[in-house]
C-alpha atoms as a PDB file:
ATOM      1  CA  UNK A   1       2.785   3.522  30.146  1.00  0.00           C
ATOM      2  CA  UNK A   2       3.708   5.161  26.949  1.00  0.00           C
ATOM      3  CA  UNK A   3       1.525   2.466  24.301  1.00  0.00           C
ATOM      4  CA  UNK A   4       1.621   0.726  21.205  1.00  0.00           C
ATOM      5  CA  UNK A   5       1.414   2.038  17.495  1.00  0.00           C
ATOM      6  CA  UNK A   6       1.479  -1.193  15.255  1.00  0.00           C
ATOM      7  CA  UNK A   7       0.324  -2.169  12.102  1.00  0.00           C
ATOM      8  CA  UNK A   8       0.345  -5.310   9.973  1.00  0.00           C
ATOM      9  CA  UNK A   9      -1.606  -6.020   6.936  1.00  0.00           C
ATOM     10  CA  UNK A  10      -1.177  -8.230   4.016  1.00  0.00           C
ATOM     11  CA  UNK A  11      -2.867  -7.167   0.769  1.00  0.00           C
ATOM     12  CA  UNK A  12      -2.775  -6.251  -2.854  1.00  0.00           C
ATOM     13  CA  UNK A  13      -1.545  -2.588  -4.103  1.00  0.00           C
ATOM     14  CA  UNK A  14      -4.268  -0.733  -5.694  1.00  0.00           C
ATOM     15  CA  UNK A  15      -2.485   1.254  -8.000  1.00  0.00           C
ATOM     16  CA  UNK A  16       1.464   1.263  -8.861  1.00  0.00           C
ATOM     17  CA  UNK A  17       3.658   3.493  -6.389  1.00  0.00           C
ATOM     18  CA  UNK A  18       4.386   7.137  -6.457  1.00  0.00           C
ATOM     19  CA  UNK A  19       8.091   7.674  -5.975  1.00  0.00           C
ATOM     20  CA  UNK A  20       8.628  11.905  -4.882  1.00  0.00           C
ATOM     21  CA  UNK A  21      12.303  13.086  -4.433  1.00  0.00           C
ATOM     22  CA  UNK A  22      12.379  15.536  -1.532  1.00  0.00           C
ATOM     23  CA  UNK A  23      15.993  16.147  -1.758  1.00  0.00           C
ATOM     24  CA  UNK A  24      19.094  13.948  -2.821  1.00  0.00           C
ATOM     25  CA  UNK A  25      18.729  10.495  -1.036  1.00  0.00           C
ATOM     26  CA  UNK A  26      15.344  11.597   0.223  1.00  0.00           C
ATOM     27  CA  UNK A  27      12.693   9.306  -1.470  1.00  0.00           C
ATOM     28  CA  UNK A  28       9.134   8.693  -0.278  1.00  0.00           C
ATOM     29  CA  UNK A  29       6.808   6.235  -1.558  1.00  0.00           C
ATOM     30  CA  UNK A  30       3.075   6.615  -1.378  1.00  0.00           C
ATOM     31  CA  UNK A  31       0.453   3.695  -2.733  1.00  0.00           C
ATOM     32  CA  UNK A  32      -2.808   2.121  -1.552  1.00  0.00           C
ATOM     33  CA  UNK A  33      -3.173  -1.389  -0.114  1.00  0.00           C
ATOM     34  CA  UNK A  34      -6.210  -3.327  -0.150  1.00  0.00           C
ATOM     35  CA  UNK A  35      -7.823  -5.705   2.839  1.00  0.00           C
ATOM     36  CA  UNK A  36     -10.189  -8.106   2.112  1.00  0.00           C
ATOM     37  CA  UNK A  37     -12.138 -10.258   5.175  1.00  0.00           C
ATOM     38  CA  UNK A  38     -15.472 -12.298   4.276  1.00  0.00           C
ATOM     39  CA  UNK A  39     -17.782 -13.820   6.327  1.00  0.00           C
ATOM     40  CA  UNK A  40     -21.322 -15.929   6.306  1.00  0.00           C
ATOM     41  CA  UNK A  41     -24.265 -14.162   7.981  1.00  0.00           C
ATOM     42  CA  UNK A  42     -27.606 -15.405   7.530  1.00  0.00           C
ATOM     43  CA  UNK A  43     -26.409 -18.298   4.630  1.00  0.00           C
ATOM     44  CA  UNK A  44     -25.164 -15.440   2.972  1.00  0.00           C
ATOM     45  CA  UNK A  45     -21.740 -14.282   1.526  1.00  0.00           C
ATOM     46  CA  UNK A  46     -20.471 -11.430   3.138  1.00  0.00           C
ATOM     47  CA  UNK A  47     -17.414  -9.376   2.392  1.00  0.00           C
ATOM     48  CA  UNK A  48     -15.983  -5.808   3.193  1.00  0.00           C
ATOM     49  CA  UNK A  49     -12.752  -4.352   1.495  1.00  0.00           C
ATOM     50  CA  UNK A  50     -10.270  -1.524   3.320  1.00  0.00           C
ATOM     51  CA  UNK A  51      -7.900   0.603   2.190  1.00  0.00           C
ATOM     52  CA  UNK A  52      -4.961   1.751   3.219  1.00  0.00           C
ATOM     53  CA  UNK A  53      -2.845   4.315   2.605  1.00  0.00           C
ATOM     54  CA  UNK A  54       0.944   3.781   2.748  1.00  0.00           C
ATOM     55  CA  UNK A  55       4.049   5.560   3.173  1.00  0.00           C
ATOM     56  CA  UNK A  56       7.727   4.442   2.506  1.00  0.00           C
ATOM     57  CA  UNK A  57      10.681   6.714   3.126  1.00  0.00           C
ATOM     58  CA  UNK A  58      14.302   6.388   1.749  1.00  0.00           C
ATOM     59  CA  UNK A  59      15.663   3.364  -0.066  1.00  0.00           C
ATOM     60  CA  UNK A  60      12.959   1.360   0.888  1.00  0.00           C
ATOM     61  CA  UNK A  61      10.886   3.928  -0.811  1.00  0.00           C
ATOM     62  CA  UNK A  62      12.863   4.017  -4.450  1.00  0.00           C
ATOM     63  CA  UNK A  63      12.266  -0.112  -3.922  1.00  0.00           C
ATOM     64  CA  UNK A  64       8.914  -0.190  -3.743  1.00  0.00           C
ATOM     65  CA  UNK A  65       8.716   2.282  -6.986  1.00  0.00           C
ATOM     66  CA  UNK A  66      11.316  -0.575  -8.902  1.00  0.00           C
ATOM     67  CA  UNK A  67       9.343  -4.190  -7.893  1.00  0.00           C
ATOM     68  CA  UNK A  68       6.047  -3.126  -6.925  1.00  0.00           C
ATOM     69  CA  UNK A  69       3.373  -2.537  -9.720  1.00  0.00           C
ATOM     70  CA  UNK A  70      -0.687  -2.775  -9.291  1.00  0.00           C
ATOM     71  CA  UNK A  71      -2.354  -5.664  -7.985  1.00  0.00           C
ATOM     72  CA  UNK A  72       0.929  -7.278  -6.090  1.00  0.00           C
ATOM     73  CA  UNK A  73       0.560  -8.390  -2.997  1.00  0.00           C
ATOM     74  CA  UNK A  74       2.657  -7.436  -0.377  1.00  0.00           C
ATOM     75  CA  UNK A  75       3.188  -7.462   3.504  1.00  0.00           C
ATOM     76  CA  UNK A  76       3.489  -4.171   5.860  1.00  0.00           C
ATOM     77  CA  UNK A  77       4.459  -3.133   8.986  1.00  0.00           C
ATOM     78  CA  UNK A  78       4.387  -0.130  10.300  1.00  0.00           C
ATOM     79  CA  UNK A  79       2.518   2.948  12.392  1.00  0.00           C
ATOM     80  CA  UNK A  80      -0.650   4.437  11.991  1.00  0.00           C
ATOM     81  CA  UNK A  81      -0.414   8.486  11.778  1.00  0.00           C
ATOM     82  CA  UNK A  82      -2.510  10.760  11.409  1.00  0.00           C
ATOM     83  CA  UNK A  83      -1.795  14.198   9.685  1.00  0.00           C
ATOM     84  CA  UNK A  84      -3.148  17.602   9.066  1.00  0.00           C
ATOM     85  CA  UNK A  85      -2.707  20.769   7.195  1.00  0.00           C
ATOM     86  CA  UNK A  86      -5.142  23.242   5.580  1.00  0.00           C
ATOM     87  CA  UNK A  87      -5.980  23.248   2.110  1.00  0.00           C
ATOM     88  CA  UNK A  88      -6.134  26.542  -0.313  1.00  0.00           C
ATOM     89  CA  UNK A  89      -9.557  27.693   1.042  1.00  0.00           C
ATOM     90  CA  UNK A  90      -8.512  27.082   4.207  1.00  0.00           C
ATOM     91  CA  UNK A  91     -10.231  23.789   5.351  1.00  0.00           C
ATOM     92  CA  UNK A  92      -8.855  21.407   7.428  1.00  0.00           C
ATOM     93  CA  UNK A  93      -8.237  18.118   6.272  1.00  0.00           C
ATOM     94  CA  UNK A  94      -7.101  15.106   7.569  1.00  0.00           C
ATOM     95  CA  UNK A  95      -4.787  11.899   5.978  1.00  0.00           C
ATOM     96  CA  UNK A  96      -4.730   8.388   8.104  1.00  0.00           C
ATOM     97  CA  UNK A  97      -2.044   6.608   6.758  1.00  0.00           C
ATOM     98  CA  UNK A  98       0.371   3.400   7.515  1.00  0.00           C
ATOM     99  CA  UNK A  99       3.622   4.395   7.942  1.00  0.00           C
ATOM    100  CA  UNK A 100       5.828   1.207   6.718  1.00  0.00           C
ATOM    101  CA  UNK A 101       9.385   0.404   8.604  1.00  0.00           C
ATOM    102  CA  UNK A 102       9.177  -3.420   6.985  1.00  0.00           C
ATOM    103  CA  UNK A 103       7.801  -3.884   3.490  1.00  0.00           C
ATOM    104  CA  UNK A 104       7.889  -7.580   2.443  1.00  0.00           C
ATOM    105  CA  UNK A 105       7.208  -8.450  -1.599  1.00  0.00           C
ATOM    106  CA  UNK A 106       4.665 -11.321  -1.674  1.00  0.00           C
ATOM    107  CA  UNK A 107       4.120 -13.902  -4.524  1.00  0.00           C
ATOM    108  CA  UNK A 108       6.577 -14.926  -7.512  1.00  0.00           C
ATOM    109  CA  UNK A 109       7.975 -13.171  -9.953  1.00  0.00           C
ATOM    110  CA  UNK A 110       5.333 -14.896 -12.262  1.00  0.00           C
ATOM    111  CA  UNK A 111       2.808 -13.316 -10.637  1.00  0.00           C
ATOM    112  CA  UNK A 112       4.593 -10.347 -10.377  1.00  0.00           C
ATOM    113  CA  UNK A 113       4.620 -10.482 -14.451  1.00  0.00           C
ATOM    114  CA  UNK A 114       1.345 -10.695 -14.700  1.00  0.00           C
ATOM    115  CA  UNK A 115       0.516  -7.241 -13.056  1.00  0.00           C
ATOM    116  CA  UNK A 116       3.677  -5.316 -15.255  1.00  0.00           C
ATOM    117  CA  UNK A 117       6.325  -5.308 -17.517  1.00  0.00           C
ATOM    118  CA  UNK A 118       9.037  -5.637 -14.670  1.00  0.00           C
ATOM    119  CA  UNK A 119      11.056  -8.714 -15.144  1.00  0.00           C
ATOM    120  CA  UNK A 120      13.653  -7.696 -13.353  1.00  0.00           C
ATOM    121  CA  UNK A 121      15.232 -10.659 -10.586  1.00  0.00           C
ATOM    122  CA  UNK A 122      15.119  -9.574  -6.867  1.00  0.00           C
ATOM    123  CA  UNK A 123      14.670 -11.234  -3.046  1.00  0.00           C
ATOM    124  CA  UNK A 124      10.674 -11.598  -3.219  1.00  0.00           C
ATOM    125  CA  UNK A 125       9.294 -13.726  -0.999  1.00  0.00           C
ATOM    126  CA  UNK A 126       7.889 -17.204  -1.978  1.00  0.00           C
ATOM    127  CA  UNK A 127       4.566 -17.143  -0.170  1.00  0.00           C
ATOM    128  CA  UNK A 128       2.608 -17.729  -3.458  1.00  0.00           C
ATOM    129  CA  UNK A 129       0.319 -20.319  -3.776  1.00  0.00           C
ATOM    130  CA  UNK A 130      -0.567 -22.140  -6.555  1.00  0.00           C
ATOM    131  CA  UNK A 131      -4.489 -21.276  -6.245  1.00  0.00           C
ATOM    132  CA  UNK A 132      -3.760 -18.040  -6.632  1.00  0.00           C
ATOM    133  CA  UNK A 133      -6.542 -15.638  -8.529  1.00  0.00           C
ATOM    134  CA  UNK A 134      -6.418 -12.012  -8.615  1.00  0.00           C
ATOM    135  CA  UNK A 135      -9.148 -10.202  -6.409  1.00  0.00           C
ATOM    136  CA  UNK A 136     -11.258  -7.479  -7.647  1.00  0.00           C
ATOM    137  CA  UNK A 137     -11.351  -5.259  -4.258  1.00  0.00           C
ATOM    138  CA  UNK A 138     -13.617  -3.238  -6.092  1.00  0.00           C
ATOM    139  CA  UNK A 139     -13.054   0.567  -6.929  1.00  0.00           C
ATOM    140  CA  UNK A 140      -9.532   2.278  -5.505  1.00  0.00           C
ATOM    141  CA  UNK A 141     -10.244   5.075  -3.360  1.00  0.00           C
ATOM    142  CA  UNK A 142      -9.430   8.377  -5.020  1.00  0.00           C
ATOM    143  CA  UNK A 143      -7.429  11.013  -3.099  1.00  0.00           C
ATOM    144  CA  UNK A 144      -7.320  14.660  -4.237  1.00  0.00           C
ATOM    145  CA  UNK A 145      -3.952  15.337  -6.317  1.00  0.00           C
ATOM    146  CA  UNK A 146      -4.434  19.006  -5.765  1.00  0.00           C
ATOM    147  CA  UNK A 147      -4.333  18.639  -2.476  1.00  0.00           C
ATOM    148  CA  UNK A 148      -0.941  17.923  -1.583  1.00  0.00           C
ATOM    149  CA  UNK A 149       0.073  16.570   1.453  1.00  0.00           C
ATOM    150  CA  UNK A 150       3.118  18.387   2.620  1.00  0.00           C
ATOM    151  CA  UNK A 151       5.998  16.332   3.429  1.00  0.00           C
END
C-alpha cells in the first residue's frame, strides 16, 4: 500500500510572504503559519502554538505574495516534506515544511486591511466572524537567511 501524505491547517501567517523568481513563470512562495489549540488541565488554561513552514509554487505562489500580508488567516492543504542539504561548513541540516496544492484566503477584506495596505478586491473567502480578535501566537520562529535552502 503506497500511503498518505496530507496536510490541513487553518491559521494566521506569521510574517508577509517571500515571493523568489527561479526562472520566468517559476515563482515560489515561502511564509510561516501559525496553529493555535488550548485546553483546561487541572482548572487551568492551557495553550500550545505550532508553526509551520509553507511552500507555494507557480501562480499560486505570485498570489499569495499579492493578498496575503502578516497576521491573515488562511487555509492549506498540502504535503509534508522533508529536505536536506549541507550548509557552508558542511553540516547537515534539515527543513520540514508544508507543501501547499490548495491555498484558501480566510476572513474579509476588512480584516485583511487591518494587517496591510492592500485594498485591492479579489475571491477571499467569507469565513470571518464577527468576534473576530487578532491572536498573539507569540514569537515567529526565525530561520537562518544565510542558509539558503536550495530550490
Amino acid at each position: 500500500m503506497a500511503g498518505v501524505n496530507k496536510v490541513i491547517i487553518v491559521g494566521r501567517l506569521g510574517n508577509n510572504p517571500e515571493l523568489k523568481t527561479l526562472s520566468p513563470g517559476n515563482m515560489v512562495a515561502t511564509f510561516s503559519v501559525a496553529t493555535s489549540e488550548s485546553w483546561v488541565k487541572d482548572g487551568q488554561k492551557q495553550e500550545r502554538t505550532e508553526w509551520h513552514r509553507i511552500v507555494v509554487w507557480g501562480k499560486q505562489a505570485e498570489n499569495c505574495s499579492k493578498y496575503l500580508a502578516k497576521g491573515r488567516q488562511v487555509y492549506i492543504e498540502g504535503r509534508l516534506q522533508t529536505r536536506q542539504w549541507e550548509d557552508q561548513q558542511g553540516q547537515k541540516k534539515f527543513s520540514t515544511e508544508i507543501v501547499a496544492n490548495t491555498v484558501q484566503f480566510l476572513g474579509s477584506n476588512n480584516e485583511q486591511s487591518s494587517y496591510s495596505n492592500n485594498n485591492s478586491n479579489s475571491n477571499y473567502s467569507n469565513n470571518h466572524s464577527d468576534d473576530f480578535q487578532a491572536q498573539d501566537f507569540g514569537p515567529e520562529p526565525k530561520f537562518d537567511t544565510s542558509e539558503e535552502i536550495p530550490f
